[in-house]
Protein backbone atom coordinates (compact mmCIF):
# COMPACT_ATOMS: atom_id res chain seq x y z
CA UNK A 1 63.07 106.89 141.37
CA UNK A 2 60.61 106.47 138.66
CA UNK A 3 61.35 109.41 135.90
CA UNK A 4 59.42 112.47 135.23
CA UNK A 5 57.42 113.20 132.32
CA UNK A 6 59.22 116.76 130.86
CA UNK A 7 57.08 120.08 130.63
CA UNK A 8 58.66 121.14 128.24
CA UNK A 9 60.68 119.26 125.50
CA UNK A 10 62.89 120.22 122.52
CA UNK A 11 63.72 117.66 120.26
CA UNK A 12 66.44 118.31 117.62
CA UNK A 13 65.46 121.88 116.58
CA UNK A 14 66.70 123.74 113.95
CA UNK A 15 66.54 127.46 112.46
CA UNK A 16 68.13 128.87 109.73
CA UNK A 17 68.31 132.43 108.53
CA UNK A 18 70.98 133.29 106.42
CA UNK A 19 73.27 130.85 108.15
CA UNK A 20 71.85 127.78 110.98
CA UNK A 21 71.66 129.72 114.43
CA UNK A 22 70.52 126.57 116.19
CA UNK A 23 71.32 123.01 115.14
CA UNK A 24 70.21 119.67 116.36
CA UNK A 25 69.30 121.57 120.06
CA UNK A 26 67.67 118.98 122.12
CA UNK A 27 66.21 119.62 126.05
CA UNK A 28 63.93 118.16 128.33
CA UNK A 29 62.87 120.94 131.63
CA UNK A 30 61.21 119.47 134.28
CA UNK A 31 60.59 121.76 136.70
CA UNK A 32 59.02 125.00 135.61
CA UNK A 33 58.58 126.38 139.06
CA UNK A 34 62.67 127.04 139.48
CA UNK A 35 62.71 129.13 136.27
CA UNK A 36 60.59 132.21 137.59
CA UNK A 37 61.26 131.75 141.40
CA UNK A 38 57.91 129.93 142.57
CA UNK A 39 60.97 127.45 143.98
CA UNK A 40 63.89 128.71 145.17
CA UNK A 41 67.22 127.00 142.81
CA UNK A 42 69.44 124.83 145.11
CA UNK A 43 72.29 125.83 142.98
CA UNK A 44 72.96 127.93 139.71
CA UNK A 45 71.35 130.88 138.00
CA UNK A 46 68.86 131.45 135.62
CA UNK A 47 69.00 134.40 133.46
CA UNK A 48 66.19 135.37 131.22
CA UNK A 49 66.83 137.62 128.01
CA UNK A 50 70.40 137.95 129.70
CA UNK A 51 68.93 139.65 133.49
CA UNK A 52 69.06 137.66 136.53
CA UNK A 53 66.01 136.16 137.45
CA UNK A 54 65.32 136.55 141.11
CA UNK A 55 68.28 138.11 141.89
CA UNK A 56 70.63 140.67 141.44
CA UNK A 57 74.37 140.69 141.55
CA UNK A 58 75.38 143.84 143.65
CA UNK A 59 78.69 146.06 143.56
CA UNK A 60 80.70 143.20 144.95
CA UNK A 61 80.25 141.03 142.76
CA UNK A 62 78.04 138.89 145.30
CA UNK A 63 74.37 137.29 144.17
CA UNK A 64 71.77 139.08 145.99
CA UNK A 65 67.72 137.97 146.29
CA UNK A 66 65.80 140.17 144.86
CA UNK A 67 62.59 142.07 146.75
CA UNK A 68 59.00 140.52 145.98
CA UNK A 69 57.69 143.62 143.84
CA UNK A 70 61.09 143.48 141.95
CA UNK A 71 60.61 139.97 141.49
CA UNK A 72 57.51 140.56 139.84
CA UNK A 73 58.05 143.05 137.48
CA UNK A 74 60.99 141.14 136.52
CA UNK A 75 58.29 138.00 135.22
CA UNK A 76 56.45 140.86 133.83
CA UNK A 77 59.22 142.05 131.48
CA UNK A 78 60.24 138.67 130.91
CA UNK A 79 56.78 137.07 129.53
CA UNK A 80 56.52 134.54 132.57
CA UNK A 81 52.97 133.04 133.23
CA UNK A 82 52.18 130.25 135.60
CA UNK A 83 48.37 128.83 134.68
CA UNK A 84 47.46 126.15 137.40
């Protein structure tokens, strides 16, 4: 399978403020579409400024899929653009 060009990629960032608060952080993402629920994740969880994104975990303790109009207030609050 020939390898995909990343969307995004981090290479060894770094910030400092008064002490480092990221060192050396490196990532390649792929596949935009799974981070604000244009694809639905075979596996795992994405969480975006620490909420769920696309679903919701209810009293149980089990992961629920969020509604459409929930869903889309939820890229609202969260910044998340697609452009084509």
């Amino acid at each position: 399978m020939a390898s995909e060009v990343p969307v995004i990629r981090v290479d060894k960032l770094c910030k400092s403020f008064d002490r480092a608060v990221l060192r050396d952080i490196s990532l390649d993402i792929s596949f935009l579409r799974c981070l604000n629920h244009l694809e639905l994740p075979t596996s795992g969880e994405i969480y975006i400024d620490g909420e769920p994104m696309g679903f919701r975990i209810d009293a149980t303790g089990k992961r629920r899929s969020r509604g459409a109009r929930i869903l889309t207030e939820s890229r609202k609050k969260a910044r998340i653009r697609m452009v084509p």
